[in-house]
N, C-alpha and C. Protein backbone atom coordinates (compact mmCIF):
# COMPACT_ATOMS: atom_id res chain seq x y z
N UNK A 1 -32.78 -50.82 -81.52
CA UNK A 1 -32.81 -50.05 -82.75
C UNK A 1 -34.08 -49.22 -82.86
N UNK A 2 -35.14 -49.92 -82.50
CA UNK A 2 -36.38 -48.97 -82.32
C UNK A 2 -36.18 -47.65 -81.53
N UNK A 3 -36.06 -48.04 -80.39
CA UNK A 3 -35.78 -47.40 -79.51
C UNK A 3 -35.48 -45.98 -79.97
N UNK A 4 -33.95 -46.48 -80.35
CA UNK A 4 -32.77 -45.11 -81.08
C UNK A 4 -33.62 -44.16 -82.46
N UNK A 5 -34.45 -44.90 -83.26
CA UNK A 5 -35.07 -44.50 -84.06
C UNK A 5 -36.40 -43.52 -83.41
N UNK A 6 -36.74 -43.97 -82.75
CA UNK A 6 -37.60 -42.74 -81.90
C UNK A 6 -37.08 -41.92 -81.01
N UNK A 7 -35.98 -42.30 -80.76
CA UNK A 7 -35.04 -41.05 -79.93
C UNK A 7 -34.64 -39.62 -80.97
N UNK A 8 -34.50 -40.35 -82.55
CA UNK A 8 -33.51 -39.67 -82.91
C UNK A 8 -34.73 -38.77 -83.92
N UNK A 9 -35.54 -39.23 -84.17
CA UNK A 9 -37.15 -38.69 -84.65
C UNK A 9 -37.72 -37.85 -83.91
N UNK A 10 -37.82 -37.90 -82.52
CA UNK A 10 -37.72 -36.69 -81.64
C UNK A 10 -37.13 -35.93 -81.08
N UNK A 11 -35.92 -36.08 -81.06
CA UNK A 11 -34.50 -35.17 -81.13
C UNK A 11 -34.75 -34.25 -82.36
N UNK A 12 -34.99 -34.43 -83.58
CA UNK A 12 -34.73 -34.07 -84.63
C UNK A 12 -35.78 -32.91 -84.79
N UNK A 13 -37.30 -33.35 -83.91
CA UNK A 13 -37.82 -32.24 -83.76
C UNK A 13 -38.10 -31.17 -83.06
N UNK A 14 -37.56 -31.38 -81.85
CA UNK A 14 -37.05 -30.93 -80.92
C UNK A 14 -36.08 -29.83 -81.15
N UNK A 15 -35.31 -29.64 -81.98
CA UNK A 15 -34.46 -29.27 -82.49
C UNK A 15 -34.75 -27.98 -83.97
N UNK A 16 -35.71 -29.07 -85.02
CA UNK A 16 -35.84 -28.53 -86.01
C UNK A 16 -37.08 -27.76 -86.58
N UNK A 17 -38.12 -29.14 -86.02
CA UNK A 17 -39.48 -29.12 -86.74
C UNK A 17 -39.92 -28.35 -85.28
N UNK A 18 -40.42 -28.12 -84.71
CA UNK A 18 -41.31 -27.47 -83.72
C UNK A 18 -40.74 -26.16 -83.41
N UNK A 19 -39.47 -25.99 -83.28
CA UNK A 19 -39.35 -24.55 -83.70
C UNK A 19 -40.40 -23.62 -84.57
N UNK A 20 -40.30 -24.55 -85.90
CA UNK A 20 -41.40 -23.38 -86.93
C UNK A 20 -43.16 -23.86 -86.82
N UNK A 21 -43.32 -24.16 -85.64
CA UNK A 21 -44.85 -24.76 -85.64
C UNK A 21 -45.39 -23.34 -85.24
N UNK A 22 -46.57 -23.40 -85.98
CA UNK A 22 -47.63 -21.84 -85.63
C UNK A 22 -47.59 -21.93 -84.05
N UNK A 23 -48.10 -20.80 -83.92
CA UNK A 23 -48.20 -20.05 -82.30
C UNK A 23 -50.02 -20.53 -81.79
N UNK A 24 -50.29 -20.36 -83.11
CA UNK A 24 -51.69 -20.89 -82.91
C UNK A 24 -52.43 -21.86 -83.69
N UNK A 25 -52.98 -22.86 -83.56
CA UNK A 25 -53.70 -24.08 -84.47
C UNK A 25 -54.67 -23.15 -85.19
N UNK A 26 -54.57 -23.10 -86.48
CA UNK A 26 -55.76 -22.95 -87.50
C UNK A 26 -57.17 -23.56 -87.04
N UNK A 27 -58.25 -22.31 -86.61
CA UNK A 27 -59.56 -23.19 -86.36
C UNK A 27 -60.13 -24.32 -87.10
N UNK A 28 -60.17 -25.52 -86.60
CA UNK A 28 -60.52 -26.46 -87.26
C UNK A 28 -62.37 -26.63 -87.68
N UNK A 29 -62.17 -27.19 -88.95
CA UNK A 29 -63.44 -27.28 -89.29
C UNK A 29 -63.88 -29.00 -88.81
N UNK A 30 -64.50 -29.50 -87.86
CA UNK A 30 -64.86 -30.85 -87.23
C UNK A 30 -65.71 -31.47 -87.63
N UNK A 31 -65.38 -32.64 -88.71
CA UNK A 31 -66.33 -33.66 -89.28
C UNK A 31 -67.32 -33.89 -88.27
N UNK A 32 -68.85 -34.17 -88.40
CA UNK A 32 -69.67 -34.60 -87.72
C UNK A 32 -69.21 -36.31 -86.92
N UNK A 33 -68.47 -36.88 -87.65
CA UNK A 33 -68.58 -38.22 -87.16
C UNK A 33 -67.34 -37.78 -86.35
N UNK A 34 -66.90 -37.04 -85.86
CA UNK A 34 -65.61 -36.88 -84.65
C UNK A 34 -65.73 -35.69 -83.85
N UNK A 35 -66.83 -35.37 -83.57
CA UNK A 35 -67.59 -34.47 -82.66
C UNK A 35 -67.49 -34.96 -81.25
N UNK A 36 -66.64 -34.26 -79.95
CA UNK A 36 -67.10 -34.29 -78.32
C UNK A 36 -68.23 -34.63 -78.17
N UNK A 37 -68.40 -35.69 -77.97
CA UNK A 37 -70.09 -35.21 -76.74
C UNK A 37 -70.24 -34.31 -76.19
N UNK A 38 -71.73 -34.01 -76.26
CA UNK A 38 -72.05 -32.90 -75.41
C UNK A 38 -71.93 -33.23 -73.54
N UNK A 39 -71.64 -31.99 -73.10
CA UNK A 39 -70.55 -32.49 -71.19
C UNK A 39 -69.53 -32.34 -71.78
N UNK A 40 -68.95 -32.08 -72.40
CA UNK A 40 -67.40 -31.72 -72.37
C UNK A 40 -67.33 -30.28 -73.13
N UNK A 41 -66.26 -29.56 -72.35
CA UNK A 41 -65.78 -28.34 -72.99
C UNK A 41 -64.10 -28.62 -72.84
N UNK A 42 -63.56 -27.53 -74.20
CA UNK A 42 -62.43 -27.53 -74.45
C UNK A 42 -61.21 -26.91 -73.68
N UNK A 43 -60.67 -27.63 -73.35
CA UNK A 43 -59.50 -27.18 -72.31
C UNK A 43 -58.08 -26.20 -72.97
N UNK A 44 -57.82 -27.20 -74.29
CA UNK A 44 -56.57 -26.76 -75.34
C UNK A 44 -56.45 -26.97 -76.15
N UNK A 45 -55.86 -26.52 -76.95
CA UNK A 45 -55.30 -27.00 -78.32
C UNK A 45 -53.44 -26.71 -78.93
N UNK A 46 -53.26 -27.59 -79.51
CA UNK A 46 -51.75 -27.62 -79.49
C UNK A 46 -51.76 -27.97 -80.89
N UNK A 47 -50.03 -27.35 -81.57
CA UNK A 47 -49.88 -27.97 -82.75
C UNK A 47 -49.25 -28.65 -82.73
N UNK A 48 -48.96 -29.58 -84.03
CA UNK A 48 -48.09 -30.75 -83.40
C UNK A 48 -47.13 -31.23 -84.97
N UNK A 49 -46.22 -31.33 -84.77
CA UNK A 49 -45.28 -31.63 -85.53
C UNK A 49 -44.49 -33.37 -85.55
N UNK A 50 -44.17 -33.93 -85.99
CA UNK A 50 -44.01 -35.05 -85.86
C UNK A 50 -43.79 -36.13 -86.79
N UNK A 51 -43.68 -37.83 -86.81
CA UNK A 51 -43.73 -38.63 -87.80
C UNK A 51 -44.60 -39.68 -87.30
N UNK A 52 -44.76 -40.56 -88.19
CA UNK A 52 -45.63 -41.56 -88.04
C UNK A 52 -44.72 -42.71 -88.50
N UNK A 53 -44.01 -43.99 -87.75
CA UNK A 53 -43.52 -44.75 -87.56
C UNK A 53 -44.03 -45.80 -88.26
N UNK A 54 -43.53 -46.73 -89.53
CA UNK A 54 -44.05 -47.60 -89.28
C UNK A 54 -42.61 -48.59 -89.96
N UNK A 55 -43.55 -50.14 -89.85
CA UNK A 55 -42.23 -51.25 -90.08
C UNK A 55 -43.17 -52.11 -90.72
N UNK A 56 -42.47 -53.19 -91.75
CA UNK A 56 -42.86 -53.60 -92.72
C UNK A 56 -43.15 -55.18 -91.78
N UNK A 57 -44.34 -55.68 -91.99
CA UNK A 57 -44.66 -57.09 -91.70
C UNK A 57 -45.81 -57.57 -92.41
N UNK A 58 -45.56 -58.82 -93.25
CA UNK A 58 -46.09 -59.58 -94.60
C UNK A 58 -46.12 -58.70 -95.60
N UNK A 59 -44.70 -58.08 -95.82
CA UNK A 59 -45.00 -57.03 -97.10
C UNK A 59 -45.29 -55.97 -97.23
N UNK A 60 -46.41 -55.65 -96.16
CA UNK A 60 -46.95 -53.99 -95.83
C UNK A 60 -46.36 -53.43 -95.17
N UNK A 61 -46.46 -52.45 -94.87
CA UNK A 61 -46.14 -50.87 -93.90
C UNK A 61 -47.64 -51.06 -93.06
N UNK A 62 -47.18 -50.99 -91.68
CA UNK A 62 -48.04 -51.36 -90.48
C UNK A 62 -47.23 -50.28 -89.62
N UNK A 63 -48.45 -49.24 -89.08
CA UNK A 63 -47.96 -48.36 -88.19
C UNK A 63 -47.57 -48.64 -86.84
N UNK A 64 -46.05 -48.40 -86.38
CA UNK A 64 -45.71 -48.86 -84.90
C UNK A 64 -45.99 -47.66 -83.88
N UNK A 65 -45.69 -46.70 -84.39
CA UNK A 65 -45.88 -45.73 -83.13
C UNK A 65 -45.93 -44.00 -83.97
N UNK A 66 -46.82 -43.23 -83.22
CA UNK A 66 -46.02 -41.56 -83.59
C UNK A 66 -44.99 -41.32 -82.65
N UNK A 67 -44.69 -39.93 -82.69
CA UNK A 67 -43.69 -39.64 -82.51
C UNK A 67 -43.72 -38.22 -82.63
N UNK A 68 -44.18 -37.53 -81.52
CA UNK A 68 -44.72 -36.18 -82.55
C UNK A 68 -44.43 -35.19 -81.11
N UNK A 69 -43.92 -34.03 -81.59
CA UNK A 69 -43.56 -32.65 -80.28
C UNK A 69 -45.16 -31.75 -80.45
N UNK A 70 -45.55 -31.44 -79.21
CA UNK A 70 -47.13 -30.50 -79.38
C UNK A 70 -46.11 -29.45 -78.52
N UNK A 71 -46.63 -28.15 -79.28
CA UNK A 71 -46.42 -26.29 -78.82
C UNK A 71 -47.70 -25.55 -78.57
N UNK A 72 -46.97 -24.43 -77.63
CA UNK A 72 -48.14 -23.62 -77.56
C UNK A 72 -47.25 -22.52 -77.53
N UNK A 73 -47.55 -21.91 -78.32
CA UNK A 73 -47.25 -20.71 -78.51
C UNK A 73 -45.22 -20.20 -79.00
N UNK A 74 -45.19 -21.55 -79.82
CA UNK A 74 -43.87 -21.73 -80.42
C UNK A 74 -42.82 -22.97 -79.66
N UNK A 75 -43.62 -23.05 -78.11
CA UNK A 75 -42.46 -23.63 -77.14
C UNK A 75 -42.90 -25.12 -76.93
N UNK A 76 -42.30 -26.42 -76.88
CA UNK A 76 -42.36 -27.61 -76.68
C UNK A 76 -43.69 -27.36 -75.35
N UNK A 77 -44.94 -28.63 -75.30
CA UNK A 77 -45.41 -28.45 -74.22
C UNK A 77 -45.99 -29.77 -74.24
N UNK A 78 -45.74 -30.74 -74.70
CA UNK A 78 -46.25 -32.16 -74.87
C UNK A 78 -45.32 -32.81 -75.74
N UNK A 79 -45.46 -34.28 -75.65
CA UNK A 79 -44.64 -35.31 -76.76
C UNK A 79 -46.09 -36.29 -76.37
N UNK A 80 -45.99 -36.75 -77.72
CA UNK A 80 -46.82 -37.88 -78.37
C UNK A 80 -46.29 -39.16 -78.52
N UNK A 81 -46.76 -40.28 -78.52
CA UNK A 81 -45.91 -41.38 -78.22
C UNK A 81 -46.89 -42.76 -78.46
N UNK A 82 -46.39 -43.74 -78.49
CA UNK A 82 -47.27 -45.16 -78.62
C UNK A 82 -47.95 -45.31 -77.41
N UNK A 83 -49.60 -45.65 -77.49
CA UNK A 83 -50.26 -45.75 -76.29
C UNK A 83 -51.68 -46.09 -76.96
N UNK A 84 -51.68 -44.29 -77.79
CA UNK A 84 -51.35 -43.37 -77.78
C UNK A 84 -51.66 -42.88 -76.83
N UNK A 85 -50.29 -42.12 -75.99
CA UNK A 85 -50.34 -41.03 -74.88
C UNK A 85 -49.43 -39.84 -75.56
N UNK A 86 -50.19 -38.71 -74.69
CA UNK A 86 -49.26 -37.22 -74.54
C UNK A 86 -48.95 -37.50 -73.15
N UNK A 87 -47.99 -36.59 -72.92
CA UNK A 87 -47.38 -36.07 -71.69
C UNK A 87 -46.61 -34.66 -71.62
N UNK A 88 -47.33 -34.04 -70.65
CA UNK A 88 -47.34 -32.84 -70.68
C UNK A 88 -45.34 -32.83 -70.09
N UNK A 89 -44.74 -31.81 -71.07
CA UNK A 89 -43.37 -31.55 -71.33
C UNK A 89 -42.75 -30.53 -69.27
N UNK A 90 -44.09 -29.15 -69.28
CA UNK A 90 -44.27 -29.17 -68.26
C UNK A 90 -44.55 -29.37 -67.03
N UNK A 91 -45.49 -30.13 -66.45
CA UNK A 91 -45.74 -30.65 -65.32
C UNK A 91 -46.18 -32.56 -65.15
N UNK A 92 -45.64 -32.96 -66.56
CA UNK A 92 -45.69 -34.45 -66.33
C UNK A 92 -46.76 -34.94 -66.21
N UNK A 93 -48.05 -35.03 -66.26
CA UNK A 93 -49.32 -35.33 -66.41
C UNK A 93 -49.42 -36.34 -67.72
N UNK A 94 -50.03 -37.09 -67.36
CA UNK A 94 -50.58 -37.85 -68.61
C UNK A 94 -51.90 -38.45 -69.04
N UNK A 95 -52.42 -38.19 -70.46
CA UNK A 95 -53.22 -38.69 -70.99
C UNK A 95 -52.69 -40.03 -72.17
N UNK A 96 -53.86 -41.36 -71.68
CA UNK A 96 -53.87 -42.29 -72.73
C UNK A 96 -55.11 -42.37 -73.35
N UNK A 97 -55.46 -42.91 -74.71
CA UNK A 97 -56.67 -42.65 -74.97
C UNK A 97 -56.65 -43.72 -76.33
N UNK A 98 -57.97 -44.59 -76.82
CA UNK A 98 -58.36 -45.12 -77.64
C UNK A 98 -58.87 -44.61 -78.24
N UNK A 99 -59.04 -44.94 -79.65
CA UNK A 99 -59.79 -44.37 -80.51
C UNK A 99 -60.84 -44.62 -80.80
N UNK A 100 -62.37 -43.71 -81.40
CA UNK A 100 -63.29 -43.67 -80.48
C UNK A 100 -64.30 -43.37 -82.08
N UNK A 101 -63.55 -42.56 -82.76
CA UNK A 101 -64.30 -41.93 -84.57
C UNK A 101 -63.36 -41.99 -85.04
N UNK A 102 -63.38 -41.91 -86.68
CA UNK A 102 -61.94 -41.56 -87.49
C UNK A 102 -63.14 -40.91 -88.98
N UNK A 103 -62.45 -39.64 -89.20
CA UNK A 103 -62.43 -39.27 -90.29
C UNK A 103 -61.38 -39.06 -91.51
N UNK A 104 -61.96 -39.36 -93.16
CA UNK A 104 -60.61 -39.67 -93.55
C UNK A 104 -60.12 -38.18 -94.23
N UNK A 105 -58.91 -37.94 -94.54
CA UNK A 105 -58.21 -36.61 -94.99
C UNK A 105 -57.58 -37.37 -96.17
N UNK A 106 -57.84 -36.48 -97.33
CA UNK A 106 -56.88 -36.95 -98.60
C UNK A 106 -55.43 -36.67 -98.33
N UNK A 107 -54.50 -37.26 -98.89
CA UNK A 107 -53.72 -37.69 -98.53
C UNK A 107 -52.37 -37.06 -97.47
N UNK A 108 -53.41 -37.95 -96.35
CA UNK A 108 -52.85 -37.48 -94.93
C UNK A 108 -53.39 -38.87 -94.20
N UNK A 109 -53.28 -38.65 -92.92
CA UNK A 109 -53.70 -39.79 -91.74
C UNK A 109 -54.95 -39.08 -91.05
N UNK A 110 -55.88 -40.28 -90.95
CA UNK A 110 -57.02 -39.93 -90.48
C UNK A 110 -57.26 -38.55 -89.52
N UNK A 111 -58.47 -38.30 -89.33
CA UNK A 111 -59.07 -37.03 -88.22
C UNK A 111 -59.50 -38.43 -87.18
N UNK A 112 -59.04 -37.87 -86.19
CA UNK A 112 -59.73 -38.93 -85.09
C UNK A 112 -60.52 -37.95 -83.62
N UNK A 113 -61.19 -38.74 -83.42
CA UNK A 113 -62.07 -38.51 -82.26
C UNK A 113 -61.12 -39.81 -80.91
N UNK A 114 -60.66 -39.24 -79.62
CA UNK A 114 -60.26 -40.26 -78.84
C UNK A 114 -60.48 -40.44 -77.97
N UNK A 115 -61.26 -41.15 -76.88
CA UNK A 115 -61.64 -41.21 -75.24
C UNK A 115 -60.43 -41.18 -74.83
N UNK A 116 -60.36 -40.88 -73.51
CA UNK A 116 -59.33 -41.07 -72.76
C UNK A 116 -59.79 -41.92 -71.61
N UNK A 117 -58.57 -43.26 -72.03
CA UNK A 117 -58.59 -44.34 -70.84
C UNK A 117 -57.22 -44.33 -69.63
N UNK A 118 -56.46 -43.29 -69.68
CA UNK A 118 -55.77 -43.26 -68.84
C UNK A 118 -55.43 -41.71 -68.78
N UNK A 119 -55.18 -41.40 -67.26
CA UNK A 119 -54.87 -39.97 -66.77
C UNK A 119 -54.02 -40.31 -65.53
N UNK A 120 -52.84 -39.57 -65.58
CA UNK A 120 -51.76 -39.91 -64.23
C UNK A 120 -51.88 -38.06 -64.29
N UNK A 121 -51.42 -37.52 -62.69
CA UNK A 121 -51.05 -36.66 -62.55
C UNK A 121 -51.93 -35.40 -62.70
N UNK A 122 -51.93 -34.37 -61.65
CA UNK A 122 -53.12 -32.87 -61.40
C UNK A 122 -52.53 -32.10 -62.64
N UNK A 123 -51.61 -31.86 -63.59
CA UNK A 123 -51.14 -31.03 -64.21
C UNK A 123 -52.62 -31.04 -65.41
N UNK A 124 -52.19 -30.25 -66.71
CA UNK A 124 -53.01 -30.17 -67.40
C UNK A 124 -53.65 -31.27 -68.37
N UNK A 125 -52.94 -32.51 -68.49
CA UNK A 125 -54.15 -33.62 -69.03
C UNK A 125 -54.54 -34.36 -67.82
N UNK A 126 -54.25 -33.95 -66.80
CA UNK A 126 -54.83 -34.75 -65.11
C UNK A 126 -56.65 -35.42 -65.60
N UNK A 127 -57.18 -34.46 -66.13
CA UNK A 127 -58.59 -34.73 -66.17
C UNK A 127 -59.32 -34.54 -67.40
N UNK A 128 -58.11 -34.87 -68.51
CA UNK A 128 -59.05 -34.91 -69.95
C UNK A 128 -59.55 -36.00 -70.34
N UNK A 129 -61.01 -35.81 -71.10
CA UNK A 129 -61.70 -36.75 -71.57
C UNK A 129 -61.86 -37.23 -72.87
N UNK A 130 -61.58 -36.45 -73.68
CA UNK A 130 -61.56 -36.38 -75.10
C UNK A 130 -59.89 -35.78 -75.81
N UNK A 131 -60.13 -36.26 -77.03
CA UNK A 131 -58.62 -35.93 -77.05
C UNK A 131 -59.23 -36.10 -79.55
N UNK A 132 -58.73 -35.15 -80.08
CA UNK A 132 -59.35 -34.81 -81.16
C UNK A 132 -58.30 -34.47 -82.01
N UNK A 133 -58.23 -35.33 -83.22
CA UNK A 133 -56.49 -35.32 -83.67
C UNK A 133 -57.30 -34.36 -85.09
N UNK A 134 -57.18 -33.35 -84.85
CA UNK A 134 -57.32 -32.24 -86.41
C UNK A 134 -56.26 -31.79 -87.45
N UNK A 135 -57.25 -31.39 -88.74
CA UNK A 135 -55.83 -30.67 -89.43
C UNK A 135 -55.24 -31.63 -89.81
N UNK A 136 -55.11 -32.86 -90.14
CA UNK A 136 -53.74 -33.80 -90.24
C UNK A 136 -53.29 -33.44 -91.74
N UNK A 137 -51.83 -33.31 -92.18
CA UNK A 137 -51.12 -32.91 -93.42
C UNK A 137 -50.18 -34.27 -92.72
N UNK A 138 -49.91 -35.17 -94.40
CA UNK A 138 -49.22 -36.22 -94.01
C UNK A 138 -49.55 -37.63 -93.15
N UNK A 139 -48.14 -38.24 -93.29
CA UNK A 139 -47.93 -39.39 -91.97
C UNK A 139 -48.75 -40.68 -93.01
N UNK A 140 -48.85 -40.66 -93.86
CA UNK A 140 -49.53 -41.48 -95.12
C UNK A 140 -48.69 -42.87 -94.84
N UNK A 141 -48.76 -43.37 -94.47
CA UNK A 141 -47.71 -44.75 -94.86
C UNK A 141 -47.21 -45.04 -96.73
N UNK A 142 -46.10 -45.52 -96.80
CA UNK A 142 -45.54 -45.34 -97.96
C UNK A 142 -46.87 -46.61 -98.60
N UNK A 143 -46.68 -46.07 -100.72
CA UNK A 143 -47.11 -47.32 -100.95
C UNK A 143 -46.58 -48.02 -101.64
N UNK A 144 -46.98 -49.40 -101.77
CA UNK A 144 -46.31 -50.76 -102.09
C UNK A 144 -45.49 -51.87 -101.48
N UNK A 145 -45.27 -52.82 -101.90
CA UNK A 145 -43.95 -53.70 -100.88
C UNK A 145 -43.09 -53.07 -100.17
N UNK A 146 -42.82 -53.72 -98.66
CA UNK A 146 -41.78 -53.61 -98.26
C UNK A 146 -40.47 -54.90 -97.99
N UNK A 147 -39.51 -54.36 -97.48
CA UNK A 147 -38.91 -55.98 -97.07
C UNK A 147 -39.14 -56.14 -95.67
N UNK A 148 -39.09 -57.29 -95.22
CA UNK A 148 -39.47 -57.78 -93.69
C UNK A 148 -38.34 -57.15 -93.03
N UNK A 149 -38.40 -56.37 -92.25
CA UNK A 149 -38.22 -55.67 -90.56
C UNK A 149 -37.69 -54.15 -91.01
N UNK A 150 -38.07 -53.91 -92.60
CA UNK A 150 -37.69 -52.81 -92.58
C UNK A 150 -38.74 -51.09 -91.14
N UNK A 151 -38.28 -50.34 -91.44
CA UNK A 151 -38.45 -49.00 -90.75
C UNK A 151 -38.72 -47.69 -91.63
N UNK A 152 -39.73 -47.16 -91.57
CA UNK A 152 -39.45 -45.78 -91.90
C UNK A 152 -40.17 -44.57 -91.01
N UNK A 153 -40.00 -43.81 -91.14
CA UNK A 153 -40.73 -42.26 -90.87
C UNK A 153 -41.30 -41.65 -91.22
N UNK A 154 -42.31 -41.40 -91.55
CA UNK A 154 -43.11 -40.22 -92.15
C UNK A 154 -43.59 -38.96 -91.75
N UNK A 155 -42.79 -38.40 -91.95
CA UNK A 155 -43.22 -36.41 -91.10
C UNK A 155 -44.88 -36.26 -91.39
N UNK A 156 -45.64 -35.77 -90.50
CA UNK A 156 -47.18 -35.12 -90.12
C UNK A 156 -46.93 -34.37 -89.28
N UNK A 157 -48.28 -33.43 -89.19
CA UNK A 157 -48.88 -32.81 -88.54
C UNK A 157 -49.95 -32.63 -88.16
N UNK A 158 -50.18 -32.38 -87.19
CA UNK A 158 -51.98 -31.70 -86.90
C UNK A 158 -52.06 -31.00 -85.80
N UNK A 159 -53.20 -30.79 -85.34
CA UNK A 159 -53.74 -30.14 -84.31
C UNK A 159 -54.42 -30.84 -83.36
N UNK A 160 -53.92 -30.83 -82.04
CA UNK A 160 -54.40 -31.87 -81.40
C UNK A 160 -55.56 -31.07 -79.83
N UNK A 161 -56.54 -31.12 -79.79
CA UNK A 161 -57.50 -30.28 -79.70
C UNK A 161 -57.68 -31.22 -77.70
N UNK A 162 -57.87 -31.04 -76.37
CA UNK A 162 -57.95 -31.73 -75.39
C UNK A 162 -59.22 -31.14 -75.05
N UNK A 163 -60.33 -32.26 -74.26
CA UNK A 163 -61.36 -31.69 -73.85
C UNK A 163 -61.14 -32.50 -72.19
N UNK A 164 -62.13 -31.42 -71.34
CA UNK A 164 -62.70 -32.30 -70.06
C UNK A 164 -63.71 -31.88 -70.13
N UNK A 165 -64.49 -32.97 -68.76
CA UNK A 165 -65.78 -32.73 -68.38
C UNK A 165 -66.20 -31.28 -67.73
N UNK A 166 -67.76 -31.48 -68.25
CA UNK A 166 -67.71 -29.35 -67.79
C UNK A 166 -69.31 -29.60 -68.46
């Protein structure tokens, strides 16, 4: 059932939501506490359309996974996923990455700063180091009780900014 629920959350944007994603990410303004180190320059930036997954355990809403399509220039060029990893839509490359800063956004899901602890593949996240979740609108987890094993979705966005070493 999970499964199908993230199939059908990215189908849906695939389809609906990333179609109307800008061509270009709005320059982001970057909290000090989620700043690159200096040695790294910026490789890309993507927008990103998507939900934020979560399921109810002891009552709360506890986030299971995103779920989110990244564009460049209108066209699918990444999916976002539990790891958190991207994977590049074109040449299959992958970045995994922990989180590293978090800044907070009124009511939206944090700004994060992310190392990257895993890289498969020469394509374009082959050798990123940083990974910078901007812009976020949404993905709030609902509030109040839930019932045990419930599911929901929450549509977000942001701008998801890739750095390497340089």
């Amino acid at each position: 059932m999970k499964r199908m629920t993230v199939a059908l959350a990215v189908g849906a944007l695939l389809v609906g939501g990333a179609a109307t994603a800008s061509a270009t990410p709005a320059a982001p303004k970057v909290p000090d506490a989620i700043q690159v180190p200096a040695g790294n320059q910026p490789l890309a930036t993507y927008a990103a359309e998507g939900v934020q997954i979560y399921g109810c355990t002891n009552g709360a809403w506890a986030l299971i996974q995103p779920a989110a399509v990244l564009t460049r220039h209108g066209k699918p060029a990444a999916l976002h996923s539990k790891g958190p990893v991207w994977t590049s839509t074109v040449d299959g490359s992958t970045v995994g990455a922990t989180a590293a800063a978090s800044a907070p956004r009124e009511d939206a899901i944090p700004e994060l700063l992310l190392k990257a602890n895993l890289n498969t593949g020469d394509g374009v996240f082959g050798k990123v180091t940083y990974v910078q979740r901007l812009n976020t609108r949404g993905g709030v987890a609902p509030a109040g009780t839930c019932a045990a094993g419930a599911q929901t979705a929450v549509r977000y966005s942001a701008d998801y900014a890739f750095w390497v070493a340089g």
